[in-house]
N, C-alpha and C. Protein backbone atom coordinates (compact mmCIF):
# COMPACT_ATOMS: atom_id res chain seq x y z
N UNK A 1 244.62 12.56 88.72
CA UNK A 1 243.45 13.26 88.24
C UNK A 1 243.27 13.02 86.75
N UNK A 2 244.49 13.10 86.01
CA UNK A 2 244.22 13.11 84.78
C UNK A 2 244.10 11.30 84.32
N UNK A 3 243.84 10.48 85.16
CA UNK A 3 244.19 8.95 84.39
C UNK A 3 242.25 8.62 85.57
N UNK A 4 241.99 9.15 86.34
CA UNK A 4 240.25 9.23 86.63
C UNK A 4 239.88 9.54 84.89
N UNK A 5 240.52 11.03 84.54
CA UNK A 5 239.27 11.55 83.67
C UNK A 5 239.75 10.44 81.99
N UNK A 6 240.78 10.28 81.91
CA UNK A 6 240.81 9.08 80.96
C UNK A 6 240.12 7.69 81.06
N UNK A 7 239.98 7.72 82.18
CA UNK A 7 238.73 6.22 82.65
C UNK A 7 237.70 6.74 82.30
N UNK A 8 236.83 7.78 82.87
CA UNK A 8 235.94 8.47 82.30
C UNK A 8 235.46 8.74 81.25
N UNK A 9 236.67 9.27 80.27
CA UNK A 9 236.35 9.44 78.77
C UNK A 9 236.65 7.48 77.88
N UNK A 10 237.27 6.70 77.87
CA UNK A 10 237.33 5.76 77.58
C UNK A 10 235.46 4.87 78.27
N UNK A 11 235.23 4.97 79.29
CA UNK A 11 234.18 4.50 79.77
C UNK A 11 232.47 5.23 79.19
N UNK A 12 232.98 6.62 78.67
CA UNK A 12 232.15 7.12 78.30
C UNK A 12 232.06 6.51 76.30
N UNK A 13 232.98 6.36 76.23
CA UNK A 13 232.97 6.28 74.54
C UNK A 13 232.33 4.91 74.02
N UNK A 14 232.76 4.07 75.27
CA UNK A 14 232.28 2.29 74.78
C UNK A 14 230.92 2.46 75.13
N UNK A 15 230.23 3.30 76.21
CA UNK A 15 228.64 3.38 75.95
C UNK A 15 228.11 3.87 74.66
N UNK A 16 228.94 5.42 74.28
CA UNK A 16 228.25 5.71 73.14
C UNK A 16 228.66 4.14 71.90
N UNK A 17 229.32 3.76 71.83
CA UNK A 17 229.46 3.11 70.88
C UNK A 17 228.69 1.95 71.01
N UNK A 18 228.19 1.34 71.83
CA UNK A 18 227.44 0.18 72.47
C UNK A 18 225.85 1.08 71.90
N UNK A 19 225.95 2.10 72.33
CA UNK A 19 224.68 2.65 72.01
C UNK A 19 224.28 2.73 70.31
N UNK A 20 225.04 3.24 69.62
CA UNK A 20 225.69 3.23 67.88
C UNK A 20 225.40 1.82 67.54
N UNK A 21 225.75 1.24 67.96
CA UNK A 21 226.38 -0.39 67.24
C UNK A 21 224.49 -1.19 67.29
N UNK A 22 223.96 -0.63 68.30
CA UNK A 22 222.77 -1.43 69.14
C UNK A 22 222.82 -3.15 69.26
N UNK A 23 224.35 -2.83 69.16
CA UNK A 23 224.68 -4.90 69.49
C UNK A 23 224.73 -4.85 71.26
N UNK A 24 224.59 -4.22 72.09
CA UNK A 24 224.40 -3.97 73.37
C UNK A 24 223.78 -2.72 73.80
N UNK A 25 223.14 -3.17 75.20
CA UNK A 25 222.40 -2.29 75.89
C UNK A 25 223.42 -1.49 76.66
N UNK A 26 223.26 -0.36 77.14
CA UNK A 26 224.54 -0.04 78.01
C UNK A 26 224.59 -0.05 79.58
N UNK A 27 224.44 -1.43 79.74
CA UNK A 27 224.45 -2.34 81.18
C UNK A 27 225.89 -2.60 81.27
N UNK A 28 226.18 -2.49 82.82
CA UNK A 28 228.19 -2.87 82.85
C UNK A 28 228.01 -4.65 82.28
N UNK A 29 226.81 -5.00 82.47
CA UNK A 29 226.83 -6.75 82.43
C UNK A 29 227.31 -7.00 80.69
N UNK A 30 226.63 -6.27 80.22
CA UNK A 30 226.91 -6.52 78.71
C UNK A 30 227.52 -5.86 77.47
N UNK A 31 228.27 -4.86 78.29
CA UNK A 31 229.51 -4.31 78.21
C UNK A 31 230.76 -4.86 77.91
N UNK A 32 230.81 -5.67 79.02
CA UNK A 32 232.04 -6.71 79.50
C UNK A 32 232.03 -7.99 78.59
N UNK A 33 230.90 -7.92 77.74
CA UNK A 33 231.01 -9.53 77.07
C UNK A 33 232.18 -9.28 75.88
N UNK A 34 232.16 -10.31 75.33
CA UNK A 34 233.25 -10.47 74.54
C UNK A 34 232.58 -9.72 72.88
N UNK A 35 233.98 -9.06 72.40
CA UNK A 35 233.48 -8.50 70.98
C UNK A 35 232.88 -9.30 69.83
N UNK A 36 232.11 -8.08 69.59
CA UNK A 36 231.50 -8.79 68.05
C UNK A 36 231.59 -8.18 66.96
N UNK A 37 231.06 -8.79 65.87
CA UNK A 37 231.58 -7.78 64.70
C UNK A 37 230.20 -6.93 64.58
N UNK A 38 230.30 -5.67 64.14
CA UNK A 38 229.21 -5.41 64.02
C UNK A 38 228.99 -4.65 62.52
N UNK A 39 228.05 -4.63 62.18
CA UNK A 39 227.71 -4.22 60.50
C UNK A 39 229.36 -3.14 59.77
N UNK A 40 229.55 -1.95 61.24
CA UNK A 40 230.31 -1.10 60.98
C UNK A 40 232.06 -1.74 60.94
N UNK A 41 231.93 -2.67 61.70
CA UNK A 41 233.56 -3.58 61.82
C UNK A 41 233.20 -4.09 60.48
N UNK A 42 232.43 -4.92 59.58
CA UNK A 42 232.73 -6.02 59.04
C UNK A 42 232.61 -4.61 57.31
N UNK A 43 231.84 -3.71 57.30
CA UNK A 43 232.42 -3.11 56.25
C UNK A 43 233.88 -2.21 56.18
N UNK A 44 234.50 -1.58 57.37
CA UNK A 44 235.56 -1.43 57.49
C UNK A 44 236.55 -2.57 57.20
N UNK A 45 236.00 -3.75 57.74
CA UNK A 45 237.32 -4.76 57.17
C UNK A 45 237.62 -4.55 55.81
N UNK A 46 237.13 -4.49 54.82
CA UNK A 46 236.84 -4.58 53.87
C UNK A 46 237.51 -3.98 53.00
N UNK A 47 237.53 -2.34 53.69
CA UNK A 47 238.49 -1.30 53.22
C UNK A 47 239.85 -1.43 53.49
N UNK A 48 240.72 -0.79 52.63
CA UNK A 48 242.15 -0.13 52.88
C UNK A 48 242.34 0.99 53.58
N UNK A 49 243.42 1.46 54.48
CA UNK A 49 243.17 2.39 55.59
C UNK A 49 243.59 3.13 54.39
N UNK A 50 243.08 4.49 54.49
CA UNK A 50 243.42 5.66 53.88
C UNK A 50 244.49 6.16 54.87
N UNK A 51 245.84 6.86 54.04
CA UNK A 51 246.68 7.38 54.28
C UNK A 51 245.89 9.33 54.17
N UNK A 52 246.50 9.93 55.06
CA UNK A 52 246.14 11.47 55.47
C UNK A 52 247.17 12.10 54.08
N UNK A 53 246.53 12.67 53.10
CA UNK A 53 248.13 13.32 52.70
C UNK A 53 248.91 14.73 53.83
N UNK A 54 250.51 13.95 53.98
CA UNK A 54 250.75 14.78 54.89
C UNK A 54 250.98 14.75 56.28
N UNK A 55 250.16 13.43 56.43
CA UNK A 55 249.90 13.01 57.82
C UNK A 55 251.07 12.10 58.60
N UNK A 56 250.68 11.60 59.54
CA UNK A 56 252.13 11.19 60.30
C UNK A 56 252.36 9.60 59.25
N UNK A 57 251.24 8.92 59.17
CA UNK A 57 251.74 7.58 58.04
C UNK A 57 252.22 8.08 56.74
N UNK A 58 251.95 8.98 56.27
CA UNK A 58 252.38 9.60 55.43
C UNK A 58 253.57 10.06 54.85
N UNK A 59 254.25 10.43 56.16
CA UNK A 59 255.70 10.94 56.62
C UNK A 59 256.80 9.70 56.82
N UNK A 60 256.21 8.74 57.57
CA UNK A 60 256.84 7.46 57.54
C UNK A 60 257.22 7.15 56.61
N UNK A 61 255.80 6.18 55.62
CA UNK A 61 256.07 6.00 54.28
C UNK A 61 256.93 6.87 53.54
N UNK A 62 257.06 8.25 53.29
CA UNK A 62 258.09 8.75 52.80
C UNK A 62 259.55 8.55 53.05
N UNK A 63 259.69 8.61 54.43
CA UNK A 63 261.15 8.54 54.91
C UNK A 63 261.76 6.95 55.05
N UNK A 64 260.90 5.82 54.90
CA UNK A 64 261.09 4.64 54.29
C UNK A 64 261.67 4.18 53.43
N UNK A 65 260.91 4.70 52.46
CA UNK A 65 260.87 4.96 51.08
C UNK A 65 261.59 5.98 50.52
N UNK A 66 262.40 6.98 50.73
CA UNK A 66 263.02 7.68 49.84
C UNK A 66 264.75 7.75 50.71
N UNK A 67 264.74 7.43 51.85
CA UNK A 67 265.92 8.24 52.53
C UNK A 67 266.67 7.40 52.12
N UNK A 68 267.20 6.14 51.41
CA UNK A 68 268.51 5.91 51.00
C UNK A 68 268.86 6.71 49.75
N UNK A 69 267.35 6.71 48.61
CA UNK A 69 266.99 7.97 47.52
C UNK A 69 268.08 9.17 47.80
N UNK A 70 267.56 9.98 49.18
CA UNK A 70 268.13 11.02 49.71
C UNK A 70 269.65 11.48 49.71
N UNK A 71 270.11 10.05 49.88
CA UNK A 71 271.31 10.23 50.65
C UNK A 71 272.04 9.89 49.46
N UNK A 72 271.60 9.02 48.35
CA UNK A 72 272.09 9.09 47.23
C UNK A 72 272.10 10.38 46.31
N UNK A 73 271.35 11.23 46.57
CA UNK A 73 271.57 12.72 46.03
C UNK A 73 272.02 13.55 46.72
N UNK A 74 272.41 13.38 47.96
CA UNK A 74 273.31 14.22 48.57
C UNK A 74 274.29 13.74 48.39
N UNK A 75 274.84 12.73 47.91
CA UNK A 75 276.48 12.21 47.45
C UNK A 75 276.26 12.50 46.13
N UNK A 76 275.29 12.68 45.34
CA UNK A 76 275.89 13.35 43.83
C UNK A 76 275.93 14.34 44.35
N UNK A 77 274.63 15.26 44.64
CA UNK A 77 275.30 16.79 44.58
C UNK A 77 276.50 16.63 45.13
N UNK A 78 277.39 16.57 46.11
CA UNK A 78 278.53 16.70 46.83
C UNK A 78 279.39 16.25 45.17
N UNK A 79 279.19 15.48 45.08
CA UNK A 79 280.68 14.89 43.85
C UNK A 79 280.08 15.93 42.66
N UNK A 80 278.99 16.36 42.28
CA UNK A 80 278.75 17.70 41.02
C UNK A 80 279.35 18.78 41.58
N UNK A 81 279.53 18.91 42.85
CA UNK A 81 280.41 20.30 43.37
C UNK A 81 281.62 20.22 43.13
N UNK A 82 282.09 18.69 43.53
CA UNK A 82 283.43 18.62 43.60
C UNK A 82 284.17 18.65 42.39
N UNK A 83 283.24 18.06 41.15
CA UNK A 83 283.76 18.03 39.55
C UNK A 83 283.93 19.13 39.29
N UNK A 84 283.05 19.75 39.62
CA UNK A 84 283.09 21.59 39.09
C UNK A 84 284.39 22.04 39.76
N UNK A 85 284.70 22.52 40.99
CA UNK A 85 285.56 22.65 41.42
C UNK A 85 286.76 22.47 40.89
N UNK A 86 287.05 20.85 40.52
CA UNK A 86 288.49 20.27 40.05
C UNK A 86 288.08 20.79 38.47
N UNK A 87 287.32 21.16 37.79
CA UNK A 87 287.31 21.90 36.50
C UNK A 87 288.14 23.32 36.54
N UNK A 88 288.02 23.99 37.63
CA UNK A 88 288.13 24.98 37.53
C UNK A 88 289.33 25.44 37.91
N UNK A 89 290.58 26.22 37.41
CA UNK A 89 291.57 26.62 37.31
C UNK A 89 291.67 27.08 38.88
N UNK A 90 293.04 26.80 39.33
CA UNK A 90 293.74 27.40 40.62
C UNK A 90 293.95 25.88 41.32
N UNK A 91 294.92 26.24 42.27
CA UNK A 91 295.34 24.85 43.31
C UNK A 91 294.17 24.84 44.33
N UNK A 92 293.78 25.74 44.95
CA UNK A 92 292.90 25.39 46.14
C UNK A 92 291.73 25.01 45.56
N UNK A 93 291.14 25.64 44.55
CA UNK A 93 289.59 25.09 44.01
C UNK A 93 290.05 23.56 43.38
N UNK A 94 291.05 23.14 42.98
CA UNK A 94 291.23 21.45 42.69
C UNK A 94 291.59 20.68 43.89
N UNK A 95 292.20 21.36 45.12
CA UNK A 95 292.60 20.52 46.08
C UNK A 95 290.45 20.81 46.75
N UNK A 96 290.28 21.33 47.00
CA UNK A 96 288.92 21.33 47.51
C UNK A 96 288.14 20.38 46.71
N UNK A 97 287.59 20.56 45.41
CA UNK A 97 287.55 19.43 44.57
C UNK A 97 287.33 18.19 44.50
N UNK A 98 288.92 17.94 44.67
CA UNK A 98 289.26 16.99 44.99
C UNK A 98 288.53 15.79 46.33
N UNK A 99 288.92 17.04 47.55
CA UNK A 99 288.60 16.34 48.77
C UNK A 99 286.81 16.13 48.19
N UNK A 100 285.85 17.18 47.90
CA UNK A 100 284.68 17.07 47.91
C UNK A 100 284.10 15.50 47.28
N UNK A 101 284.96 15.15 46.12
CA UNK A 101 284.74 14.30 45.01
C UNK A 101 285.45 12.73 46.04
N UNK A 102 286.13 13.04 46.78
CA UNK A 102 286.71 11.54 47.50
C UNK A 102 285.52 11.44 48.54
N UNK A 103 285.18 12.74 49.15
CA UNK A 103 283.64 12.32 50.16
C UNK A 103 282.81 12.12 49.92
N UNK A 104 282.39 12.22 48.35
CA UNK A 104 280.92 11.67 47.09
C UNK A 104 281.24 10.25 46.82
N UNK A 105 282.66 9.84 46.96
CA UNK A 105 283.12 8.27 46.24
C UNK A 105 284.33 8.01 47.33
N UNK A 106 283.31 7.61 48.11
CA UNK A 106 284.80 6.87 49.77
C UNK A 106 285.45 5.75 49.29
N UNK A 107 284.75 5.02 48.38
CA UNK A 107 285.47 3.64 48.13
C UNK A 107 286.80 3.82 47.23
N UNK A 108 287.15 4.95 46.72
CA UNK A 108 288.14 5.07 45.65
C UNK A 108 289.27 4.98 46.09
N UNK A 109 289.44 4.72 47.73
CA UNK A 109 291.06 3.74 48.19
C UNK A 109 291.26 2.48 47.76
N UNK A 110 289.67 1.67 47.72
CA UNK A 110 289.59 0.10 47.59
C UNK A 110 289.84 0.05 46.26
N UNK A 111 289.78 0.93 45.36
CA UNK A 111 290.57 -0.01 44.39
C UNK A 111 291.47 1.40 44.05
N UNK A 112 292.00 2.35 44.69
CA UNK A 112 293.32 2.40 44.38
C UNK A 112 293.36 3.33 43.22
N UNK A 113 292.12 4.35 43.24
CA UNK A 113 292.00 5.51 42.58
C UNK A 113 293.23 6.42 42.57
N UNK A 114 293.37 6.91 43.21
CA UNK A 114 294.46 8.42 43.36
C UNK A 114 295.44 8.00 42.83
N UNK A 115 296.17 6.60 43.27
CA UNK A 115 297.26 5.90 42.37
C UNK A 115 296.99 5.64 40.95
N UNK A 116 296.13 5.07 41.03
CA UNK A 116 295.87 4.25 39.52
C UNK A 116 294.88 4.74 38.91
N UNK A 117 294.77 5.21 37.86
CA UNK A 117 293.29 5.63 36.58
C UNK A 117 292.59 4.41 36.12
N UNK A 118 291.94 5.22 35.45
CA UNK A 118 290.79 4.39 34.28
C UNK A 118 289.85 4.46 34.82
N UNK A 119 289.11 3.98 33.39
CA UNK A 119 287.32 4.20 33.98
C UNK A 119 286.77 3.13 34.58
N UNK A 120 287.21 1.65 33.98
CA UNK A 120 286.37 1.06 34.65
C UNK A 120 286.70 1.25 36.28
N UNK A 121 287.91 1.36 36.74
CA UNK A 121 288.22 1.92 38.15
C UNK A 121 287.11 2.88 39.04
N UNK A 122 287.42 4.04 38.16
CA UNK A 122 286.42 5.06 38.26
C UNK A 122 284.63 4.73 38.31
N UNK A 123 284.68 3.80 37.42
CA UNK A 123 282.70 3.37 37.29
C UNK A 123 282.97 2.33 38.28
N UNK A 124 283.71 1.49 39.03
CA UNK A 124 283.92 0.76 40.08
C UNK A 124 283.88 1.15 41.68
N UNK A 125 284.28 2.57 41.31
CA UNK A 125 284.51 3.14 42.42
C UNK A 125 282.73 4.08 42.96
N UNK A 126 282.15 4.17 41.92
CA UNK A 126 281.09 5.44 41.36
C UNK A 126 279.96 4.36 41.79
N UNK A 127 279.90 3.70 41.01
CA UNK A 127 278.66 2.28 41.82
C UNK A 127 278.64 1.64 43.49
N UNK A 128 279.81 1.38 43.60
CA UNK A 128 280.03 0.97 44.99
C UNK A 128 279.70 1.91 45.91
N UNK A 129 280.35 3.55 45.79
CA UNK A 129 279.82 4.47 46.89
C UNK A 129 278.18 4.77 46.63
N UNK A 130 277.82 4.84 45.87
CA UNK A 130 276.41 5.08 45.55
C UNK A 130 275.38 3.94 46.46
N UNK A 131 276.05 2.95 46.22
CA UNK A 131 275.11 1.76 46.77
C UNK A 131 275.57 1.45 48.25
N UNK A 132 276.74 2.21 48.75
CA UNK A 132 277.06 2.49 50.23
C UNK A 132 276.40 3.39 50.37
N UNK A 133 276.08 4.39 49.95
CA UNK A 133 275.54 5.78 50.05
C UNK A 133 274.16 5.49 50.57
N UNK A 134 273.66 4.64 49.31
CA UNK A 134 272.29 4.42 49.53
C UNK A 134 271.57 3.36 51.10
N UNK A 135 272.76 2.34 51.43
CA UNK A 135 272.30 1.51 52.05
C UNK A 135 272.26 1.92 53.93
N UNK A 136 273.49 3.49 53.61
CA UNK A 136 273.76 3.99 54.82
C UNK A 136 272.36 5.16 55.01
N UNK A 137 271.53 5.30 53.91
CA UNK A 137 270.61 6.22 53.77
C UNK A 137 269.33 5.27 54.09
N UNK A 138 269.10 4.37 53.96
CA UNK A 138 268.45 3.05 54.13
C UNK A 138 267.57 3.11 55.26
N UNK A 139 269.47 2.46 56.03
CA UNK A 139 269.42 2.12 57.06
C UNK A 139 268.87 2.84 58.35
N UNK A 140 269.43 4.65 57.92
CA UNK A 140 268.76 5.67 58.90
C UNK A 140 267.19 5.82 58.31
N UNK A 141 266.51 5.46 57.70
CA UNK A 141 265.02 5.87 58.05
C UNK A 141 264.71 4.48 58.12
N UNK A 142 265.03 3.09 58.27
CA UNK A 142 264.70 1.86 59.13
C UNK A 142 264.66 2.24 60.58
N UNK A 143 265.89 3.09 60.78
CA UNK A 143 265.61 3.47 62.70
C UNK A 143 265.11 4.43 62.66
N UNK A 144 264.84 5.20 61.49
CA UNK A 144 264.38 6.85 62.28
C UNK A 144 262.71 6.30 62.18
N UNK A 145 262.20 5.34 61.59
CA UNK A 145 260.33 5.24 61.54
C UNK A 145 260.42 3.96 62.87
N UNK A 146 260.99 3.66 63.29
CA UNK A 146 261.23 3.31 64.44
C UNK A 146 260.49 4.23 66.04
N UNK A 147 260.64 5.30 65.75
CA UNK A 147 259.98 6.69 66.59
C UNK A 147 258.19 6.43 65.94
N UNK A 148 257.85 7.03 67.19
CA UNK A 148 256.34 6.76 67.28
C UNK A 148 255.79 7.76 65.54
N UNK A 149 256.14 8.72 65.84
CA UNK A 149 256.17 9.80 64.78
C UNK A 149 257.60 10.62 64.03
N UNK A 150 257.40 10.14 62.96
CA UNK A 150 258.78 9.77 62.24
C UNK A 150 258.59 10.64 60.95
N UNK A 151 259.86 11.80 60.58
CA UNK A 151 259.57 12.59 59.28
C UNK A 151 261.03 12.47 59.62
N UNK A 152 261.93 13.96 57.98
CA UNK A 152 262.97 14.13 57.72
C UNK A 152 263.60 14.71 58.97
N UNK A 153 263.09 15.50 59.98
CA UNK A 153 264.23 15.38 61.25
C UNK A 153 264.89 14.18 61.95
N UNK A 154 264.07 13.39 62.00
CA UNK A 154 264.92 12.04 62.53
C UNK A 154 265.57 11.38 61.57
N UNK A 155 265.03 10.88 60.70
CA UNK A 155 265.73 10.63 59.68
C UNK A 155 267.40 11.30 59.66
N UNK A 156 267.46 12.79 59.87
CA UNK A 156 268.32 13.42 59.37
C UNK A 156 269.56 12.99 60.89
N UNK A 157 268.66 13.09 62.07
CA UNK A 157 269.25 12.17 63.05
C UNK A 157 270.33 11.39 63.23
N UNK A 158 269.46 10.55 62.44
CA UNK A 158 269.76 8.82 62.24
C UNK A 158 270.98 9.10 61.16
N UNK A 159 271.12 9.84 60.02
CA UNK A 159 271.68 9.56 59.09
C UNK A 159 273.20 10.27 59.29
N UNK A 160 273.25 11.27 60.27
CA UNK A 160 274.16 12.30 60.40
C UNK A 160 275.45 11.12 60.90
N UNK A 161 275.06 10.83 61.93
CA UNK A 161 276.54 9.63 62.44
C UNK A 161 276.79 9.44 61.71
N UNK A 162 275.79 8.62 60.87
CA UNK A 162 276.67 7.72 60.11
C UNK A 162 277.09 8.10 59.16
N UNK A 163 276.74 9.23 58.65
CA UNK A 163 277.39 9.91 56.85
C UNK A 163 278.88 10.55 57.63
N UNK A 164 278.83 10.85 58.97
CA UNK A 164 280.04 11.49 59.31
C UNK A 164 281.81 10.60 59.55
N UNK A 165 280.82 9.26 59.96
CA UNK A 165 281.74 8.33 60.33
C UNK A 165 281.90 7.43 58.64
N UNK A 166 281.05 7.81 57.87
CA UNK A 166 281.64 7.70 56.39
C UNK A 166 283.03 8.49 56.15
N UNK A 167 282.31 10.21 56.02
CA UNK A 167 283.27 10.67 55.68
C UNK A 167 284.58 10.86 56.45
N UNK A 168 284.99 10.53 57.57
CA UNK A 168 285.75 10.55 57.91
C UNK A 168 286.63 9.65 57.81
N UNK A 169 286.46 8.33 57.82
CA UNK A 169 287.02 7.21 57.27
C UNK A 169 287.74 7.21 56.06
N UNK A 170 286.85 7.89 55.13
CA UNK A 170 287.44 8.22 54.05
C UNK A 170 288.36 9.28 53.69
N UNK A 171 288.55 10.66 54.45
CA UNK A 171 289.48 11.87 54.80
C UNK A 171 290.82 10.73 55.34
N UNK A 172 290.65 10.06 56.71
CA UNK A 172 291.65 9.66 57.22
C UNK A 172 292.65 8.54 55.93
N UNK A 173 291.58 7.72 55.26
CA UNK A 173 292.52 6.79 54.54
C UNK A 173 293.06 7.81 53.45
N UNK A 174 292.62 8.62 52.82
CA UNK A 174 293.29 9.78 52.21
C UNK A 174 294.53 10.11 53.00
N UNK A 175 294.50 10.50 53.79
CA UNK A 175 295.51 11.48 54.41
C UNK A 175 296.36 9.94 54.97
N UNK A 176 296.06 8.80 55.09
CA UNK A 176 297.14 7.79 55.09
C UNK A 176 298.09 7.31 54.14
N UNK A 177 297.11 7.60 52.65
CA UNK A 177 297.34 7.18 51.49
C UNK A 177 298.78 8.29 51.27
N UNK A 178 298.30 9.42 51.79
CA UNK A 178 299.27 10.24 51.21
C UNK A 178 300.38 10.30 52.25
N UNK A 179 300.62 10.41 53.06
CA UNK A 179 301.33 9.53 54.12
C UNK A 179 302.12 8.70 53.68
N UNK A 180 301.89 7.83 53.46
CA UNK A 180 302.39 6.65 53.05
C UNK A 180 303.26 6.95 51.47
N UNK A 181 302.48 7.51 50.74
CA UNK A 181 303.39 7.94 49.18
C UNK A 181 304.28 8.95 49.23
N UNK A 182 304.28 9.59 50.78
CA UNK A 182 305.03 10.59 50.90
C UNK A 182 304.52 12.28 50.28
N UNK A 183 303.71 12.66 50.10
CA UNK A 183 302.91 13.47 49.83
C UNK A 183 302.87 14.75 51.25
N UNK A 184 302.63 13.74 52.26
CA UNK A 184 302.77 14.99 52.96
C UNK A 184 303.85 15.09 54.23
């Protein structure tokens, strides 16, 4: 019933528009011919589609465009919590800290942070997660505008695996690291 009344309404719209255009009569014979441009096609070409503010292209373009952004400020805030934290006097607020500031900067096994200091280490370690950060933030709104209609829920979707299977990677080589140095 409902794919009759979609024939119906589709069959009804190319008359009115046949009727609009007056490039056809609204005969099935000349209906069926092949398209033409008509005054209203050839000044539309012309234009740029306007974006809706707000609207579903709208939402795309955003989550395109900002969600590696995103995900790069959700790994600072996370490492501004974690600095604060390790500022602040007591063992559990530096061991918390701590962990917060290794899940803002996962790469700081690859070169061997917890063992070894310095800054350029540290600014080695601080660039690399950022630009993992960002590319894993990227990558989820490449698949989340993938969906017919695409905003920050899918996005957030898309991005959750994979920030989880970040941080966990990075908890486990921690807890190997220390393992291994005898720590725990």
């Amino acid at each position: 019933m409902q794919l009759i009344a979609t024939a119906i309404n589709i069959a009804t719209q190319t008359v009115l528009l046949a009727r609009v255009t007056h490039k056809y009569t609204a005969t099935p014979n000349t209906i069926s011919q092949s398209m033409r441009r008509t005054s209203y096609d050839v000044v539309m070409a012309g234009k740029s589609r306007r974006v809706v503010p707000d609207g579903i292209v709208a939402h795309r373009n955003a989550v395109r465009q900002r969600g590696g952004l995103i995900a790069v400020a959700l790994a600072l805030a996370v490492l501004v919590v974690g600095l604060v934290l390790l500022a602040l006097p007591g063992s559990l607020t530096g061991l918390l800290g701590f962990v917060l500031t290794f899940i803002a900067l996962p790469t700081m096994p690859l070169f061997g942070v917890p063992a070894a200091g310095g800054f350029s280490l540290y600014a080695l370690s601080f660039v690399s997660s950022m630009l993992l950060w960002w590319i894993i933030g990227h990558y989820a709104s490449l698949r989340a505008i993938r969906a017919v209609i695409a905003s920050w829920p899918e996005w957030r979707r898309e991005f959750r695996p994979l920030a989880i299977g970040l941080v966990l990677g990075s908890l486990i080589s921690l807890a190997l690291a220390a393992l291994v140095l005898g720590a725990l």
